[in-house]
Protein backbone atom coordinates (compact mmCIF):
# COMPACT_ATOMS: atom_id res chain seq x y z
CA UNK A 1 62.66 -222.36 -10.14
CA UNK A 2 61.31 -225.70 -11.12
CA UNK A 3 62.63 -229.34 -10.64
CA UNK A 4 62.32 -232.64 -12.36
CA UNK A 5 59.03 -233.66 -10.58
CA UNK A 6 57.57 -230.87 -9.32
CA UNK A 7 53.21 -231.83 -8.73
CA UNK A 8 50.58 -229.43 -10.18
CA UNK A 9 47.87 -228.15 -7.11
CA UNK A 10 45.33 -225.92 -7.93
CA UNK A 11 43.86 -223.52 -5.48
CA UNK A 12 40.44 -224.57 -4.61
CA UNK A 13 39.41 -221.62 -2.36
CA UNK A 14 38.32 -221.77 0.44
CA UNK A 15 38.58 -225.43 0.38
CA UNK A 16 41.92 -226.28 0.21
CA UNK A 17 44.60 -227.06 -2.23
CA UNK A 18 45.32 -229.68 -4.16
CA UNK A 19 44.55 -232.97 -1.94
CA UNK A 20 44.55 -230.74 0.82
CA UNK A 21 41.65 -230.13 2.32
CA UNK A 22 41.25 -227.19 4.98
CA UNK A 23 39.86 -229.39 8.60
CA UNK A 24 41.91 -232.06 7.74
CA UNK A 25 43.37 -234.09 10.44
CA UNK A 26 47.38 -234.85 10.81
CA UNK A 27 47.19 -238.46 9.37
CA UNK A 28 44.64 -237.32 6.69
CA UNK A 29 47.36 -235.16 5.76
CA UNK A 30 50.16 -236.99 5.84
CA UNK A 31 48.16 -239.91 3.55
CA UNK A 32 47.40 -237.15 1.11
CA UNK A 33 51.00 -236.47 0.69
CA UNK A 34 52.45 -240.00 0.09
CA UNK A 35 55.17 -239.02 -1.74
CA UNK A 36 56.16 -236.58 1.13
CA UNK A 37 57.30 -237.68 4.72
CA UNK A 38 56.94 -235.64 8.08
CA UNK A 39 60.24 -233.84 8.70
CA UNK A 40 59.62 -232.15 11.75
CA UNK A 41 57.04 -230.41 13.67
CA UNK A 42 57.27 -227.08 15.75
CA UNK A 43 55.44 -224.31 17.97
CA UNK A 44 54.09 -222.38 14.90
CA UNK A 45 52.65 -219.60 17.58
CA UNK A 46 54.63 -218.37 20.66
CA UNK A 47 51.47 -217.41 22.26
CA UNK A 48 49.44 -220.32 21.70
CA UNK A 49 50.22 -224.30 21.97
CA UNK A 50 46.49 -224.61 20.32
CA UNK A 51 48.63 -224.37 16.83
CA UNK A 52 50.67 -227.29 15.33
CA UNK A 53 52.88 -226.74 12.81
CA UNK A 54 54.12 -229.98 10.68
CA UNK A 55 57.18 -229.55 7.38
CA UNK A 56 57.15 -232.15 4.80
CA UNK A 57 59.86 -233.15 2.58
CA UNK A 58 60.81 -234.70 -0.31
CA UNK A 59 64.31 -235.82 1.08
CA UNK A 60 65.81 -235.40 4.52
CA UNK A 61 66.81 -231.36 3.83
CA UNK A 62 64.22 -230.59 1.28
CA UNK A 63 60.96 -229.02 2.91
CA UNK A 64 58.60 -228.98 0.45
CA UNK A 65 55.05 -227.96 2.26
CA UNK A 66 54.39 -226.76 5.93
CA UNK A 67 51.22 -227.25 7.14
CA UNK A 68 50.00 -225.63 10.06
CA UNK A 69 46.78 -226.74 12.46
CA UNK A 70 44.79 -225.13 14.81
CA UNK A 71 43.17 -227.49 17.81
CA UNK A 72 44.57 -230.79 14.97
CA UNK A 73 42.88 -229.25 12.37
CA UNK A 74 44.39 -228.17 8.95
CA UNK A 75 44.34 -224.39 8.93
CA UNK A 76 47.19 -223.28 6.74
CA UNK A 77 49.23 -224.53 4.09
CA UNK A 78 52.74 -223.07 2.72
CA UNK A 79 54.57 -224.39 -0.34
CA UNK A 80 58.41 -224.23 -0.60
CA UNK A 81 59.37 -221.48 -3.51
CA UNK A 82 62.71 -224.09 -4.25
CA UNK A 83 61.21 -227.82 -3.50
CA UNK A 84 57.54 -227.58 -2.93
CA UNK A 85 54.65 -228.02 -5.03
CA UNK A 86 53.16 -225.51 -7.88
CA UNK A 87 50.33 -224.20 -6.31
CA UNK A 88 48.18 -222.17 -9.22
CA UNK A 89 45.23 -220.25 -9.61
CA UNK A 90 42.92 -219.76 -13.13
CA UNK A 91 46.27 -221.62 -14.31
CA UNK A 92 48.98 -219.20 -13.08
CA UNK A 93 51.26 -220.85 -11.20
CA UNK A 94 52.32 -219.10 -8.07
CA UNK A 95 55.06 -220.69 -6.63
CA UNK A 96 58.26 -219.94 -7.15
CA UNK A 97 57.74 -216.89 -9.47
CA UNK A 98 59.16 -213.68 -10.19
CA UNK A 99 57.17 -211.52 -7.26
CA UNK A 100 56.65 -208.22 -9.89
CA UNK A 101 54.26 -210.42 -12.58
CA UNK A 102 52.47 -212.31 -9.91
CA UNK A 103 51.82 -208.68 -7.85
CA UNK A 104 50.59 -207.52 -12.12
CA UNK A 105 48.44 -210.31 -12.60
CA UNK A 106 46.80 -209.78 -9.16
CA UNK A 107 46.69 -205.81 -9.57
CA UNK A 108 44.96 -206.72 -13.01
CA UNK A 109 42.33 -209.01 -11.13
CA UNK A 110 41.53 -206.39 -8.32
CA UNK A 111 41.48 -203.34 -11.24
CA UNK A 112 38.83 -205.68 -13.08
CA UNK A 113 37.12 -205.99 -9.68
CA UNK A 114 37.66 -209.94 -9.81
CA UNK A 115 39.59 -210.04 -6.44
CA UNK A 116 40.05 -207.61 -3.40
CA UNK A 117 43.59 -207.24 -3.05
CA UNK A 118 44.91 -206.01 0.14
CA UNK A 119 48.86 -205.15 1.12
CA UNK A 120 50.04 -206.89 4.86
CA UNK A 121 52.75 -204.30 6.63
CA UNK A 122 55.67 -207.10 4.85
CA UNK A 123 54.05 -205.71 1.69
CA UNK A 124 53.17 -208.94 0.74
CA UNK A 125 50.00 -208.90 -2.04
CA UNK A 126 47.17 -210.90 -0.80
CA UNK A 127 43.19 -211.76 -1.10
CA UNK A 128 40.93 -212.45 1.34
CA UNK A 129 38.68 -213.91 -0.20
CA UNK A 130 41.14 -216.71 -1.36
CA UNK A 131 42.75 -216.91 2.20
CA UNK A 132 46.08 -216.59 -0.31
CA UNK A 133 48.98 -214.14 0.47
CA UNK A 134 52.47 -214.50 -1.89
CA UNK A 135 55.13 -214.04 0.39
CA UNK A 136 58.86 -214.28 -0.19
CA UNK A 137 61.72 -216.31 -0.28
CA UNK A 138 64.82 -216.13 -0.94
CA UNK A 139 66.60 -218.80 -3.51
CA UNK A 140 70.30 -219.25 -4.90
CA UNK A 141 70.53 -215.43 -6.15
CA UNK A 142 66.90 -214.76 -6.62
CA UNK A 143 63.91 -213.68 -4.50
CA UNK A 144 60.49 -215.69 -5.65
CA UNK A 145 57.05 -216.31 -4.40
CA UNK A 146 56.13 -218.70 -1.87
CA UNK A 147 52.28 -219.00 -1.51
CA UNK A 148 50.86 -219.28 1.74
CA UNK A 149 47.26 -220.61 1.76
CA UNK A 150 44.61 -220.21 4.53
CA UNK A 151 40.91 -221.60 5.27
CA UNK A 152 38.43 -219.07 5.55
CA UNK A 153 37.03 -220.60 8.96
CA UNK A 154 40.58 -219.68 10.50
CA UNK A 155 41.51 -216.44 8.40
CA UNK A 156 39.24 -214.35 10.30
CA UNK A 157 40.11 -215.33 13.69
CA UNK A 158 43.41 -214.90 13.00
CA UNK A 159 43.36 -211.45 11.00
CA UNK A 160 41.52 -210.42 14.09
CA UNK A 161 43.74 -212.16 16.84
CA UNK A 162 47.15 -210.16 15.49
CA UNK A 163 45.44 -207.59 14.51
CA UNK A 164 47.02 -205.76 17.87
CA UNK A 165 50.29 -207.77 18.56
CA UNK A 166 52.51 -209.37 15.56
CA UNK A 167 50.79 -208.90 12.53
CA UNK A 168 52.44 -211.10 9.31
CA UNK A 169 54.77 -213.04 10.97
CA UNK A 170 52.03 -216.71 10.91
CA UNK A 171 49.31 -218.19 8.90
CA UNK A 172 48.48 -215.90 6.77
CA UNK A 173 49.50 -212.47 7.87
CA UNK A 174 46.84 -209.61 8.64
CA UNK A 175 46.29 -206.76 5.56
CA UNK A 176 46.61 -203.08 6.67
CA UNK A 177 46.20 -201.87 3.23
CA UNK A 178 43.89 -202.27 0.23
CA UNK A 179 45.09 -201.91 -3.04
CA UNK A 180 45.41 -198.31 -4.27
CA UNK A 181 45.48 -197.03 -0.59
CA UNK A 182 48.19 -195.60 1.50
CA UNK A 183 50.23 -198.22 2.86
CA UNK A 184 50.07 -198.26 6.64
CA UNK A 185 52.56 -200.04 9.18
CA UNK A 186 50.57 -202.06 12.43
CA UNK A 187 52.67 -202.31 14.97
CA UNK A 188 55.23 -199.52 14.59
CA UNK A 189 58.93 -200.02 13.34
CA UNK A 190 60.16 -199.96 16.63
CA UNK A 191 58.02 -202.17 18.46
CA UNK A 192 59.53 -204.84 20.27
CA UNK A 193 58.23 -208.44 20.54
CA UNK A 194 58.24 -210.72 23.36
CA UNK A 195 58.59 -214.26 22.13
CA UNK A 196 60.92 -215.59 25.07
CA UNK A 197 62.93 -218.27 23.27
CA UNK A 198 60.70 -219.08 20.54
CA UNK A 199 61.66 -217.78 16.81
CA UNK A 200 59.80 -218.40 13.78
CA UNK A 201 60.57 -221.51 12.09
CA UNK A 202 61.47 -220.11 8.82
């Protein structure tokens, strides 16, 4: 799942990623990613205008990173599985993998007590203490990771903020179970959401 010029960004946590740096303003941003251009922005939470979310793109239908800021401050980053940039961590890249030897390599780090692994009710792997979850998406034929990256001084007001409405849908998602437990779901399969006429943007 690689192109021809696909950048290298290692996960700095809880800093940031790459250039990226987690309380970064939008034009701070959008200078650190000069090879990128602003494709569109949108309503990244239907229950809150406080949060900004921004897609950059390599070309005019190529979104490549979506950033996401709370009161214009970098909170969250995302990298496209297809077009975006390899995010990695102790130099394993993580975007745009096959989801089974990413989920080994981070059941490896939690068994060796490296990382706290948690499961969100998607069943997405993540770790807190990174602010990183591996989500999925789904390319040509194929179903890869897509990391989604958040700063600690916004992880924990979010975890807590869905932790009674719409868990795992934004940022970074909120983790129900830890690694080895029994998975639980929060809210329940048929709960209903109330988003009026906003849908999320990807």
């Amino acid at each position: 799942m690689s192109r021809p010029v696909r950048p290298d960004r290692e996960l700095m946590p809880p800093q940031g990623v790459g250039p990226l740096w987690f309380g970064m303003r939008l034009a701070e941003v959008a200078a650190a990613l000069p090879d990128l251009t602003a494709l569109r922005r949108f309503q990244a939470d239907p229950a809150s205008r406080r949060t900004l979310g921004v897609e950059f793109a390599a070309g005019r239908a190529e979104p490549a990173v979506r950033t996401y800021f709370v009161d214009d401050r970098l909170s969250c980053v995302a990298a496209d599985a297809a077009h975006g940039p390899q995010v990695t961590l102790w130099g394993r890249q993580l975007t745009g993998r096959v989801p089974d030897d990413l989920e080994r390599f981070l059941g490896h780090a939690h068994a060796c007590e490296v990382v706290d692994v948690s499961y969100g009710p998607r069943g997405n792997p993540g770790v807190d203490g990174l602010g990183l979850v591996l989500r999925l998406q789904a390319v040509a034929d194929r179903v890869v990771t897509r990391p989604v990256l958040v700063g600690r001084a916004w992880a924990d007001p979010v975890h807590r903020r869905l932790g009674r409405r719409d868990p795992g849908m934004r940022m970074g998602g909120l983790h129900v179970a830890r690694c080895g437990c029994a998975p639980r779901s929060r809210p329940p399969p048929d709960h209903a959401t109330h988003w009026g006429s906003w849908r999320p943007p990807f």
